[in-house]
Each structure stands twice: as C-alpha cells, then as structure tokens.
PDB file of N, CA and C in Angstrom:
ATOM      1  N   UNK A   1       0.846  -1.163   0.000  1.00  0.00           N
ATOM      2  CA  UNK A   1       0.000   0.000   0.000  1.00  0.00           C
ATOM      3  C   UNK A   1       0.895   1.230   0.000  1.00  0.00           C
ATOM      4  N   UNK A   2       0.453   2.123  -0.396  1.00  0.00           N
ATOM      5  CA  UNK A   2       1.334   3.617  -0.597  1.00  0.00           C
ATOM      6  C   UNK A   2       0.732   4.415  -0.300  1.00  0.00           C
ATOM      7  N   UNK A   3       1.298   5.146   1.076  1.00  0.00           N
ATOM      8  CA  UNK A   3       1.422   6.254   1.643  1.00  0.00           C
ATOM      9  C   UNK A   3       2.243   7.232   1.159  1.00  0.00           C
ATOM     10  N   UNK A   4       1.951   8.689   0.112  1.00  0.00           N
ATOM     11  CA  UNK A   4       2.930   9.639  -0.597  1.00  0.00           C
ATOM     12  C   UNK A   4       3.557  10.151   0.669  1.00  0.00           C
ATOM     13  N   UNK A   5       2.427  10.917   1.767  1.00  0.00           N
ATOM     14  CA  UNK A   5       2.934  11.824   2.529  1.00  0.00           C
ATOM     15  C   UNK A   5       1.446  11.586   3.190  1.00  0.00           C
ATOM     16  N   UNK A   6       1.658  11.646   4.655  1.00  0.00           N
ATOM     17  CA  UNK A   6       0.300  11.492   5.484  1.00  0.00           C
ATOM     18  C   UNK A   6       1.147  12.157   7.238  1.00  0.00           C
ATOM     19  N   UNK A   7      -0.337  12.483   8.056  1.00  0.00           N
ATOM     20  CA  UNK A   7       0.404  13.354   8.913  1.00  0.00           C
ATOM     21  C   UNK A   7      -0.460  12.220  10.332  1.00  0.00           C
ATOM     22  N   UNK A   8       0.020  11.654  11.078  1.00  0.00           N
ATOM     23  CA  UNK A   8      -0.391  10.705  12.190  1.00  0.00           C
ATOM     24  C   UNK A   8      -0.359  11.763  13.676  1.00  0.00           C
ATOM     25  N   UNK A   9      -1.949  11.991  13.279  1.00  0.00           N
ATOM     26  CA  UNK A   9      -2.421  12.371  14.760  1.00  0.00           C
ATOM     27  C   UNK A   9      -2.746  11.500  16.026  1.00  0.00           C
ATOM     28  N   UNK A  10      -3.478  12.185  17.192  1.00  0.00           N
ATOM     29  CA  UNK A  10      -4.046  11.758  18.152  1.00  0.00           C
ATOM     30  C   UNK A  10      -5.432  11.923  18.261  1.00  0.00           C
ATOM     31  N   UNK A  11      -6.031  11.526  19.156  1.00  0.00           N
ATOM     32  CA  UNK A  11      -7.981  11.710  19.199  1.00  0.00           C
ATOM     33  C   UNK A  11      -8.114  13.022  19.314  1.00  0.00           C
ATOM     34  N   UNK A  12      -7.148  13.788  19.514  1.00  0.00           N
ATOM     35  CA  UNK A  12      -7.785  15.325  19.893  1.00  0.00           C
ATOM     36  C   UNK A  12      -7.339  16.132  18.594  1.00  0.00           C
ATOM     37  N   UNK A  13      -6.382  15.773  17.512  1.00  0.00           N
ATOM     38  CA  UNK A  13      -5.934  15.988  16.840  1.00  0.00           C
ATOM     39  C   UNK A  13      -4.947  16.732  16.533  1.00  0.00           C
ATOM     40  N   UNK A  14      -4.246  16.597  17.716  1.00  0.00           N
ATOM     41  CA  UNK A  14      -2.910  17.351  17.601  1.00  0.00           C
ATOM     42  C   UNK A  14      -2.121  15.987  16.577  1.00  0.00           C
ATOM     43  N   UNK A  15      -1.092  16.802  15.832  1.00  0.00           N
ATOM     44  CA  UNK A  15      -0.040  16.072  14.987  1.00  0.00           C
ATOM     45  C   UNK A  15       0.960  15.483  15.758  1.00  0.00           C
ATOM     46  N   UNK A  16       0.985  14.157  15.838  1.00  0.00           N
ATOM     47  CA  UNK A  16       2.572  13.424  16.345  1.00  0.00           C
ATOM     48  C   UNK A  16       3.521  13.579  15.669  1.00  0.00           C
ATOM     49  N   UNK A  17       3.106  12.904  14.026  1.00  0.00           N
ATOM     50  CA  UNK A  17       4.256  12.790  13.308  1.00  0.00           C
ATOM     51  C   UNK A  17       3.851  13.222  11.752  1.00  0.00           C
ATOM     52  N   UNK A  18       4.782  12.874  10.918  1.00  0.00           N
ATOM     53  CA  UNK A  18       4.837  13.168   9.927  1.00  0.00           C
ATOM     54  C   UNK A  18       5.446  12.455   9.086  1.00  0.00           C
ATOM     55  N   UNK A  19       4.816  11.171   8.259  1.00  0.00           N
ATOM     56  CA  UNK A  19       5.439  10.153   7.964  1.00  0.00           C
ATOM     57  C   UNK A  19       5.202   9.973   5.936  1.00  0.00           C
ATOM     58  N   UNK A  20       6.224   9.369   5.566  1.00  0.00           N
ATOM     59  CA  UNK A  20       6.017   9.273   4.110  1.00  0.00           C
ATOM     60  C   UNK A  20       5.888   7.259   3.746  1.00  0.00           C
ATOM     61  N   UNK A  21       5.419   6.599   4.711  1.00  0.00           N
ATOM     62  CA  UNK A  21       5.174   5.395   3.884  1.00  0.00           C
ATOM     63  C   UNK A  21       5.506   4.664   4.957  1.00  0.00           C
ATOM     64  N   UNK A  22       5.590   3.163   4.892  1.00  0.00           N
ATOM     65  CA  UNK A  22       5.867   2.142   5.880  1.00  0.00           C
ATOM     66  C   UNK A  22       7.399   1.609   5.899  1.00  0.00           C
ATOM     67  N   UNK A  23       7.975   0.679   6.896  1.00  0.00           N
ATOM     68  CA  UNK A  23       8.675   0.213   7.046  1.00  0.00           C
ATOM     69  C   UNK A  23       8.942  -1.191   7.731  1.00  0.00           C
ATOM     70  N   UNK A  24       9.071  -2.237   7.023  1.00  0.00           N
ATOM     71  CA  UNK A  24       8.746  -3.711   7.701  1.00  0.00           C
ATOM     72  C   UNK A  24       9.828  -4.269   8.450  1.00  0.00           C
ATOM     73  N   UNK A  25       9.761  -4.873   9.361  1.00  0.00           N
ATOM     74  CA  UNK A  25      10.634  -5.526   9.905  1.00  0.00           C
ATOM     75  C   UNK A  25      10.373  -7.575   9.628  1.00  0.00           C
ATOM     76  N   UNK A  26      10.955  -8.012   8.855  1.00  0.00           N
ATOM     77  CA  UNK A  26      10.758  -9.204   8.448  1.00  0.00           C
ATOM     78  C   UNK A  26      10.635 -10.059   9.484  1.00  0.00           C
ATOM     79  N   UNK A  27      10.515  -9.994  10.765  1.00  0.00           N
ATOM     80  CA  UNK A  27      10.548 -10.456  11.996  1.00  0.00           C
ATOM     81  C   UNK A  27       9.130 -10.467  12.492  1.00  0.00           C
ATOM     82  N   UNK A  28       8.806  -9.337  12.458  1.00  0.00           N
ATOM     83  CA  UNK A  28       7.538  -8.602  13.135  1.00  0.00           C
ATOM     84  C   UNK A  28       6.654  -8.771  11.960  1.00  0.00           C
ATOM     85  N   UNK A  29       6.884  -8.701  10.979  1.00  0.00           N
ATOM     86  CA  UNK A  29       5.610  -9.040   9.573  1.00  0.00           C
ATOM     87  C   UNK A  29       5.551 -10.673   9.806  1.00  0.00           C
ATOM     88  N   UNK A  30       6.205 -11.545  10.051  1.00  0.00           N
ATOM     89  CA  UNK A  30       6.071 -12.971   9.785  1.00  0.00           C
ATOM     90  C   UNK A  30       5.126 -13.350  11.251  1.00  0.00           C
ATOM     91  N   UNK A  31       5.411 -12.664  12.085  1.00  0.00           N
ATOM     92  CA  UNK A  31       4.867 -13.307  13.450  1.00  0.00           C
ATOM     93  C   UNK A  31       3.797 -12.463  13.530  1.00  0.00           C
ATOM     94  N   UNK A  32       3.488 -11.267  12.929  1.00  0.00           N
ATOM     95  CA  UNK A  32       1.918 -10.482  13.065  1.00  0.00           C
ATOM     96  C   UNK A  32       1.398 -11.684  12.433  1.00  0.00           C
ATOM     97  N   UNK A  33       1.763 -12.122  11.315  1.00  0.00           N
ATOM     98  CA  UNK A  33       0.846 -13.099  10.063  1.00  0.00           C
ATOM     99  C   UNK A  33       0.393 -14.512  11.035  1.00  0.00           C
ATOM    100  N   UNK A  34       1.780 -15.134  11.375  1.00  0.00           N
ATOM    101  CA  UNK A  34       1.357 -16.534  11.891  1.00  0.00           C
ATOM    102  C   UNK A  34       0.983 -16.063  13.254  1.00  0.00           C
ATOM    103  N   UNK A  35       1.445 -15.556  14.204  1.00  0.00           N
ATOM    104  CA  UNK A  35       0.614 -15.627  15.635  1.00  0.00           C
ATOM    105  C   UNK A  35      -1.046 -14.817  15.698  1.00  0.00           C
ATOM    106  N   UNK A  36      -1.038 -13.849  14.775  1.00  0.00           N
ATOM    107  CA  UNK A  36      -2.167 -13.540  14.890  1.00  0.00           C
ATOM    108  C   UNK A  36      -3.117 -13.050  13.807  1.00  0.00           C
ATOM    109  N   UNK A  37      -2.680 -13.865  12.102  1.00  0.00           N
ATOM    110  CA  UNK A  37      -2.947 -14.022  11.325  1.00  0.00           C
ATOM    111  C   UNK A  37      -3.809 -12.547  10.744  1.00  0.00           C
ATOM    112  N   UNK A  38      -2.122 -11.621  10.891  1.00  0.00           N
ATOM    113  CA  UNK A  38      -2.742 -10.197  10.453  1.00  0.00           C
ATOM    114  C   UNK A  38      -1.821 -10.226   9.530  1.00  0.00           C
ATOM    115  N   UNK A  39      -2.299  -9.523   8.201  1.00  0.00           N
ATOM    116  CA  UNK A  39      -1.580  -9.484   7.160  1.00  0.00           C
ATOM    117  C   UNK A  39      -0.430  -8.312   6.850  1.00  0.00           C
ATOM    118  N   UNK A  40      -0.039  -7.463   5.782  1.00  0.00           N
ATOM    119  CA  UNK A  40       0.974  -6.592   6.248  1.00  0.00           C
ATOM    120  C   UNK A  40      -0.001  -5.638   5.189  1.00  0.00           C
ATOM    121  N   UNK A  41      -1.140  -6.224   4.483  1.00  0.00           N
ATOM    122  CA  UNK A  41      -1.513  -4.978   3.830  1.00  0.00           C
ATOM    123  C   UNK A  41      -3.035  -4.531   4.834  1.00  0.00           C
ATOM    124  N   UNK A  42      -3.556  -5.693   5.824  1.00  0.00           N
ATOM    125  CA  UNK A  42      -4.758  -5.030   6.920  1.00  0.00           C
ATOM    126  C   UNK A  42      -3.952  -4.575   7.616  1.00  0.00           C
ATOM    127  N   UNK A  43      -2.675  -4.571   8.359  1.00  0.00           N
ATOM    128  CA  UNK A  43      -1.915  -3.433   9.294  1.00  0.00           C
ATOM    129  C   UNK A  43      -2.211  -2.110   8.688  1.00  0.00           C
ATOM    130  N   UNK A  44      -1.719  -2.028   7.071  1.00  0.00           N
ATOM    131  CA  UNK A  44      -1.587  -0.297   6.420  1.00  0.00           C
ATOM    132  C   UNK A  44      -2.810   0.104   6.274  1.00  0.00           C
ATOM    133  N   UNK A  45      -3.740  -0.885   6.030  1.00  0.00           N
ATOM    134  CA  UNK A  45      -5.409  -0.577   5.738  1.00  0.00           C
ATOM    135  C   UNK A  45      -6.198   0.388   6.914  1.00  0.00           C
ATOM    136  N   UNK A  46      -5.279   0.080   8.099  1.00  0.00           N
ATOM    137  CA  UNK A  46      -6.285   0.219   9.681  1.00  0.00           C
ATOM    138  C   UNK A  46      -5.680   2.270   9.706  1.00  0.00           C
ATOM    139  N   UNK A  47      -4.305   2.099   8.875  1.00  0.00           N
ATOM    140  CA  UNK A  47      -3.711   3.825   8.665  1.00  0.00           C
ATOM    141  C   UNK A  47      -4.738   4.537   8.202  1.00  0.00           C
ATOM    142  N   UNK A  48      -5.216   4.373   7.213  1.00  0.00           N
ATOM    143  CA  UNK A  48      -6.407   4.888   6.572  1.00  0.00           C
ATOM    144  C   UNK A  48      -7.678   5.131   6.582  1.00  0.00           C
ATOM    145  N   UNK A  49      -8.012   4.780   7.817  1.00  0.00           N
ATOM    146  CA  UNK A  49      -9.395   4.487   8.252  1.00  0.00           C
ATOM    147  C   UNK A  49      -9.555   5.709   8.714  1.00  0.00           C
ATOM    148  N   UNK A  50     -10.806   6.273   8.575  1.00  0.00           N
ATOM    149  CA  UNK A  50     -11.307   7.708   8.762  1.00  0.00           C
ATOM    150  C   UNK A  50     -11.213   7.798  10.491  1.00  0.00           C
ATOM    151  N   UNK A  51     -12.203   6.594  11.410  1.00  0.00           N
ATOM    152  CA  UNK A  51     -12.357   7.174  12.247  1.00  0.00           C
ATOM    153  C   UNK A  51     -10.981   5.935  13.513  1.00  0.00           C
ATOM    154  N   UNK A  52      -9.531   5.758  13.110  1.00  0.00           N
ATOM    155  CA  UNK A  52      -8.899   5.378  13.785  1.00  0.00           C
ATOM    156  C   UNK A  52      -8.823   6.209  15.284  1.00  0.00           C
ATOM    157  N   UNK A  53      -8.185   5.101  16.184  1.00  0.00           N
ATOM    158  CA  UNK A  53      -7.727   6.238  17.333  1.00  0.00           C
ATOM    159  C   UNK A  53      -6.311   5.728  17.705  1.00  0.00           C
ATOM    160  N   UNK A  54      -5.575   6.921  18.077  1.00  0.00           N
ATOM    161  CA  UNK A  54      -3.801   6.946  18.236  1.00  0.00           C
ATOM    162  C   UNK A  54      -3.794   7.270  19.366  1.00  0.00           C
ATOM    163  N   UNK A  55      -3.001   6.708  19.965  1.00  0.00           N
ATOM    164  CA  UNK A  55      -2.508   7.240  21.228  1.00  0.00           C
ATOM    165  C   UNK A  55      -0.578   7.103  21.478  1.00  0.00           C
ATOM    166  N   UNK A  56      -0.107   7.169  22.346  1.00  0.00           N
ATOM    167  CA  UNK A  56       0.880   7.006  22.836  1.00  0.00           C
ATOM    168  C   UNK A  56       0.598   5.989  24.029  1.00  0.00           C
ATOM    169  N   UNK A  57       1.817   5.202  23.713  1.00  0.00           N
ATOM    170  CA  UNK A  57       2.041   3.955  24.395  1.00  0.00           C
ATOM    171  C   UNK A  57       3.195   3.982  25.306  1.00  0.00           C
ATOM    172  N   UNK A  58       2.244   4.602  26.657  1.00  0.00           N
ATOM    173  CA  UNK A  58       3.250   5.378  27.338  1.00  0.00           C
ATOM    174  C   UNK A  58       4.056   4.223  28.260  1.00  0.00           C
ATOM    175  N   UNK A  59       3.534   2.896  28.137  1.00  0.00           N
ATOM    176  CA  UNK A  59       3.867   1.741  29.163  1.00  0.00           C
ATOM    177  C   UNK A  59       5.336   0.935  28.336  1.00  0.00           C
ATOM    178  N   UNK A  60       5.485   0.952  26.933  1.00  0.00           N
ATOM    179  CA  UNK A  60       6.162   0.972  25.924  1.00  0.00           C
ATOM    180  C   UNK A  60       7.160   1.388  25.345  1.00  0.00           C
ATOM    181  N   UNK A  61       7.556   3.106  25.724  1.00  0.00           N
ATOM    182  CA  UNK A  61       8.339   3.922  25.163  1.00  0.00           C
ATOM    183  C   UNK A  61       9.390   4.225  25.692  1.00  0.00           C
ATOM    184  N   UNK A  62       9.939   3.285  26.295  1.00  0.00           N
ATOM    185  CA  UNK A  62      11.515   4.160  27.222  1.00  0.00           C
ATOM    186  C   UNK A  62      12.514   3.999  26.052  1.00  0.00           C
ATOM    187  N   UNK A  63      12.660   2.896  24.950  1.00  0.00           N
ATOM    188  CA  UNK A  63      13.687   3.116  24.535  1.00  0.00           C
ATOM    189  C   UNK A  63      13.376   3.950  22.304  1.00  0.00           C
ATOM    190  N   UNK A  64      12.271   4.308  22.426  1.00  0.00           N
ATOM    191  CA  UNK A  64      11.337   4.860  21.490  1.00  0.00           C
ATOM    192  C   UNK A  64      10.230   5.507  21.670  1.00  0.00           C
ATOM    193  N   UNK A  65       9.387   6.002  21.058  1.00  0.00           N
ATOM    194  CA  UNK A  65       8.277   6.478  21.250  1.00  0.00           C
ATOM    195  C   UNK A  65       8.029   5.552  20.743  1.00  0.00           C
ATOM    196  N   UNK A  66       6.567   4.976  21.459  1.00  0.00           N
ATOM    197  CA  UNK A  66       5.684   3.810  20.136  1.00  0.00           C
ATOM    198  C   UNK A  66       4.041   4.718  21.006  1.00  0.00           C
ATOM    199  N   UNK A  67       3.260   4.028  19.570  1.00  0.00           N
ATOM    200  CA  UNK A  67       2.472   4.415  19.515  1.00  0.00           C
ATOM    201  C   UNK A  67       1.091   3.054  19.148  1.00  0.00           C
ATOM    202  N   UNK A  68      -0.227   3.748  19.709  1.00  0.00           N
ATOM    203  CA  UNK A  68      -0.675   2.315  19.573  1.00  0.00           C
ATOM    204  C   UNK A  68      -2.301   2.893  18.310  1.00  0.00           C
ATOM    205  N   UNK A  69      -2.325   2.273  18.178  1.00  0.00           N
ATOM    206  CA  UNK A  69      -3.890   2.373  16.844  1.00  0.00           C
ATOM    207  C   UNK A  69      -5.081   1.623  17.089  1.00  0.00           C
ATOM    208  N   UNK A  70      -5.874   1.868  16.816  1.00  0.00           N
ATOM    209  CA  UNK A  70      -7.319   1.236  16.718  1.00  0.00           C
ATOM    210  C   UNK A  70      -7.567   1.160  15.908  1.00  0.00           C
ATOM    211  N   UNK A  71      -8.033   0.427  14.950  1.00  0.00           N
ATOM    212  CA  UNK A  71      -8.256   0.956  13.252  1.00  0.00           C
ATOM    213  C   UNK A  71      -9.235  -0.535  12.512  1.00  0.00           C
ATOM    214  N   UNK A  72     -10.011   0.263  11.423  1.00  0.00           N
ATOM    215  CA  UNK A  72     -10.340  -1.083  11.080  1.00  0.00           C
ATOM    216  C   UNK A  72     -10.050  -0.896   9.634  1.00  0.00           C
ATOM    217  N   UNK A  73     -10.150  -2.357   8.782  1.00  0.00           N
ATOM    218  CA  UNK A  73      -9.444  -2.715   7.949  1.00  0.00           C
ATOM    219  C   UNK A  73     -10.446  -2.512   6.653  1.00  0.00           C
ATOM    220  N   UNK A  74     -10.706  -2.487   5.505  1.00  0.00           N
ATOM    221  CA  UNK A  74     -11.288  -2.169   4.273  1.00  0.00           C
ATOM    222  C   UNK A  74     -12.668  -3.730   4.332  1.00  0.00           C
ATOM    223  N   UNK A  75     -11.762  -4.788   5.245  1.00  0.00           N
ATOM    224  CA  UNK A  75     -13.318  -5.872   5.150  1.00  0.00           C
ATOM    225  C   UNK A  75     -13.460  -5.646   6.953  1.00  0.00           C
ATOM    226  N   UNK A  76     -13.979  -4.459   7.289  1.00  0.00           N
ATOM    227  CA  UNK A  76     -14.277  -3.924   8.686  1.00  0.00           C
ATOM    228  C   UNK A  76     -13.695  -5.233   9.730  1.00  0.00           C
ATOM    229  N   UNK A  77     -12.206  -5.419   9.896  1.00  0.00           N
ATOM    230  CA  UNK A  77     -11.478  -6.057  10.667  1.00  0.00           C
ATOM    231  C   UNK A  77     -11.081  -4.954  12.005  1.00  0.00           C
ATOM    232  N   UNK A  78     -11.681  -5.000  13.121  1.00  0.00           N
ATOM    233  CA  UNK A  78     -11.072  -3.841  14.492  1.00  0.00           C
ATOM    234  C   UNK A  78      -9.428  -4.894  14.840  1.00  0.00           C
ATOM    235  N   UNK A  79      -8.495  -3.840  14.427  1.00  0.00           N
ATOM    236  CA  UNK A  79      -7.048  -4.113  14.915  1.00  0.00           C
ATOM    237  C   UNK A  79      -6.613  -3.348  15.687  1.00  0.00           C
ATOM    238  N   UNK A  80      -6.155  -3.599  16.651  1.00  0.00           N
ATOM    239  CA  UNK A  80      -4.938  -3.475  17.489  1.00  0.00           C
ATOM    240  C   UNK A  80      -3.656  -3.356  17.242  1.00  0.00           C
ATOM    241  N   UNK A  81      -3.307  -1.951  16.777  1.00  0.00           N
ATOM    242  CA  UNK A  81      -1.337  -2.004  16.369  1.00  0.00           C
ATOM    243  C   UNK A  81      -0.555  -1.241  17.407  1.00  0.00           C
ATOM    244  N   UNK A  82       0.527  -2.058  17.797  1.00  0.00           N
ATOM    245  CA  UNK A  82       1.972  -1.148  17.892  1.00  0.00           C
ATOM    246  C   UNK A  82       2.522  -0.513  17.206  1.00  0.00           C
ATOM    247  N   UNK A  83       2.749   0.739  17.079  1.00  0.00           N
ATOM    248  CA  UNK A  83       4.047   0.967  15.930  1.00  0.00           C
ATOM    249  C   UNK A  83       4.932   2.322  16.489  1.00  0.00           C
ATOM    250  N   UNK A  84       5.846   2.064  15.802  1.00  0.00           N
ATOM    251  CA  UNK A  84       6.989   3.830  16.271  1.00  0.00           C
ATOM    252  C   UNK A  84       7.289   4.045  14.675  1.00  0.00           C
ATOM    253  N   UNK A  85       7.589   5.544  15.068  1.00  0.00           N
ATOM    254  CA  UNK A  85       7.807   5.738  13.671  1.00  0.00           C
ATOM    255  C   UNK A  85       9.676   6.380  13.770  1.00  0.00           C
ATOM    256  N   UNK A  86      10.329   5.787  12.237  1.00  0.00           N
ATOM    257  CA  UNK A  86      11.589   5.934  12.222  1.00  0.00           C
ATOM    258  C   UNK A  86      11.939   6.556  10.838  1.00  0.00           C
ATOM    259  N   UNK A  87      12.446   7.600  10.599  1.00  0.00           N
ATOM    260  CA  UNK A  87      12.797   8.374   9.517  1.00  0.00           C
ATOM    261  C   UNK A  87      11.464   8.485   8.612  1.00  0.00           C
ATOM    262  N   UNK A  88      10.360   8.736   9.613  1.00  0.00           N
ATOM    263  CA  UNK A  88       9.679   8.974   8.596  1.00  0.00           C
ATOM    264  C   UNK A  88       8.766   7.950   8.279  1.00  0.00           C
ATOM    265  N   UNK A  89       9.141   6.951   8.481  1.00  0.00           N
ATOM    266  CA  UNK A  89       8.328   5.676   8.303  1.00  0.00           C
ATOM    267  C   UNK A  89       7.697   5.015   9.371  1.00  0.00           C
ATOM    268  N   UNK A  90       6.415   4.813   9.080  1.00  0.00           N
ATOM    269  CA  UNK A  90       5.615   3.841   9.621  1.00  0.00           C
ATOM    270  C   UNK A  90       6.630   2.416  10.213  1.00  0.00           C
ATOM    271  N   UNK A  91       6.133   2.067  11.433  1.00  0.00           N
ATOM    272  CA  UNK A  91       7.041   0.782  11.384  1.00  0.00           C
ATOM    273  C   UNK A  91       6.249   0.058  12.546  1.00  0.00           C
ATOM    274  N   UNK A  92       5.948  -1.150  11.868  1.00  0.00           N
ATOM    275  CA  UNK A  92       4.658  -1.729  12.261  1.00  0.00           C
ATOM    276  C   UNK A  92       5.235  -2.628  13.645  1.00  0.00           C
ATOM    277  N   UNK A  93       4.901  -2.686  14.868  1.00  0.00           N
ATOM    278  CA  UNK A  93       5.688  -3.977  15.896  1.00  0.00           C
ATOM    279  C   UNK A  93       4.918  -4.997  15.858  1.00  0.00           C
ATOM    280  N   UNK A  94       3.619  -5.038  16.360  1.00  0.00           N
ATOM    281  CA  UNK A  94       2.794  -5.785  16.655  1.00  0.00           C
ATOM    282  C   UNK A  94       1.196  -5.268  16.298  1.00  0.00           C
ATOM    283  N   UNK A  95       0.853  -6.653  15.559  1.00  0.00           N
ATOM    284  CA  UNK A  95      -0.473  -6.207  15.204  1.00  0.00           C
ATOM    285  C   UNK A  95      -1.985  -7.889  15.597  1.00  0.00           C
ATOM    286  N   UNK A  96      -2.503  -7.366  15.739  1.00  0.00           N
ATOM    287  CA  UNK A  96      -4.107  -8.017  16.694  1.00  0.00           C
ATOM    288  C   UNK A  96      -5.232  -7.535  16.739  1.00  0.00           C
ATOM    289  N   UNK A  97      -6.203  -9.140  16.938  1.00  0.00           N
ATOM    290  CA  UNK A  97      -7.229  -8.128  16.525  1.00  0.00           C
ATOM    291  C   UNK A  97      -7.886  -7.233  17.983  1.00  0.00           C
ATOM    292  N   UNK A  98      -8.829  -6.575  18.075  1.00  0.00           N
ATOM    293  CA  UNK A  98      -8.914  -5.581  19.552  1.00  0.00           C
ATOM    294  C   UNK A  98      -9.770  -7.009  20.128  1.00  0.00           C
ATOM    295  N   UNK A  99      -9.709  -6.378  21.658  1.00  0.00           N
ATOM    296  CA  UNK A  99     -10.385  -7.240  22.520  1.00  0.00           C
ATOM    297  C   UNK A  99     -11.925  -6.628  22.421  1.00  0.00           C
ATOM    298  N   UNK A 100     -12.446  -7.519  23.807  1.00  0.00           N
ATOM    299  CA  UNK A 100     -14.022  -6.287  23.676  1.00  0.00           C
ATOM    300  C   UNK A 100     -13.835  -4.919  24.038  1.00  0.00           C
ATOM    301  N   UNK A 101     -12.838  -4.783  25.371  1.00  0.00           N
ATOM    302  CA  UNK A 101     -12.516  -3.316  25.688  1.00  0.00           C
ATOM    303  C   UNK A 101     -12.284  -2.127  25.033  1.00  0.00           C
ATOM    304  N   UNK A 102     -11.088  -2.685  23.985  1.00  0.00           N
ATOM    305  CA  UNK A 102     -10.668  -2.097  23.069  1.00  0.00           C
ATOM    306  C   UNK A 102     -12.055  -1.939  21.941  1.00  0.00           C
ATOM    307  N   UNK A 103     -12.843  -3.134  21.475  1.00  0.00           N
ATOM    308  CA  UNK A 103     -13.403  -2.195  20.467  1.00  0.00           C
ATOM    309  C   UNK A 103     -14.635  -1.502  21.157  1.00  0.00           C
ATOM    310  N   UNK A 104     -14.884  -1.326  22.038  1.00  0.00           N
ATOM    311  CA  UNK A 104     -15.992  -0.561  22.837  1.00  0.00           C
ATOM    312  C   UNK A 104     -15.421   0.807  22.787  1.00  0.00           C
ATOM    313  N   UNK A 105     -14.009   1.061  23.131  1.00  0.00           N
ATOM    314  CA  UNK A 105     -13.254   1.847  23.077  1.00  0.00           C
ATOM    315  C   UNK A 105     -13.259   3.147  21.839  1.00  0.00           C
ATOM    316  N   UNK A 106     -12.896   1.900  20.556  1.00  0.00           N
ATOM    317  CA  UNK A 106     -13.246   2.425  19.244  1.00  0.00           C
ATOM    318  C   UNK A 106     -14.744   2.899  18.518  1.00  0.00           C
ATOM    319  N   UNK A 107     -15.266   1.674  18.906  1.00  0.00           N
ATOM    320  CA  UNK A 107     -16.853   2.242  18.883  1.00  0.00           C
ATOM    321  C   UNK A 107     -17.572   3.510  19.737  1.00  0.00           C
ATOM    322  N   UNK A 108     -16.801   3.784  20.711  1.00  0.00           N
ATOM    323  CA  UNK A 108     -17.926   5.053  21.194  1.00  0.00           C
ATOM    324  C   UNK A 108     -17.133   6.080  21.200  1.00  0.00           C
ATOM    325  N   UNK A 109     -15.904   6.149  20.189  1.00  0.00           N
ATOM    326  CA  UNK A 109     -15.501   7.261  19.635  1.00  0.00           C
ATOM    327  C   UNK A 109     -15.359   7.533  18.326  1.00  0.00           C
ATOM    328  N   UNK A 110     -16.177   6.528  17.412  1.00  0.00           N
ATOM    329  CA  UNK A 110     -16.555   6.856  16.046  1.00  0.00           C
ATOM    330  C   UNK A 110     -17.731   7.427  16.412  1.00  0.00           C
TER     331      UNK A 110
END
C-alpha cells in the first residue's frame, strides 16, 4: 500500500508525526501473520481508516516512542497495532485483533 505523505495524529488531533510510507521488519511481519494471522496490507489498511484512534504507548516507550492504533481494515477487521515511527516511516511492531474493551473503546468514539 502507498502512503505519498500522510500526517499521524491523536484523538484530539494534535499532529505526532509526519510520515512518508511504511517500514517492515521481516521479523515482526512474519509473526503479526502466523501468531495472529494479520496481514501486512490489513496493518496499512487500519492507517487509513477515517475514524482510527492513536494514542501514545506510554507503558512501551523508554527506549522509542511507540504508539498504539485502533483501526479497522477495508473488510471492517477492528485491529490493534503497535508501531513507532523511524525516519519517517511507519514501522509496524505488533499487530491483533482488539479485545471487547478495546473495540468498545473504538466504537464510542466513532
């Protein structure tokens, strides 16, 4: 999927970052797929979703900022992502699908 230039906010909509596309880690794409049978193009799908929610993953970040997503996917899949972003790029850690919490979460802020 291709991201030219896109700007990754928060729920209130202040700007975090400012990113031009993704970045895979062949590690973290193989074990999103087999442990929790998320693909690497529903991870980029959940970027695009009108009403995602971002936060900071403040339990996460001592040696990065990471950041976490709510998002759903183009065949309405609710995911759960990790990601930090590095030069610019998206960079996916861990991806799942949400629990009930989580999509209650997402649902009563669409």
């Amino acid at each position: 999927m291709y991201m030219a230039h896109a700007t990754i906010k928060n729920e209130e909509g202040r700007i975090l970052k400012e990113v031009s596309g993704f970045e895979w880690d062949k590690g973290n794409k193989i074990k999103n797929l087999t442990k929790h049978k998320v693909s690497q193009d529903e991870c980029e799908e959940t970027f695009f979703d009108y009403n995602r929610k971002v936060q900071k993953d403040l339990l996460h970040s001592r040696d990065e900022e990471r950041y976490i997503l709510l998002g759903q996917t183009k065949y309405k899949r609710l995911l759960y992502i990790i990601f930090t972003i590095r030069k610019e790029k998206v960079r996916v850690i861990s991806a799942r699908d949400i629990n009930k919490k989580e999509r209650k979460l997402y649902e009563e802020k669409t």
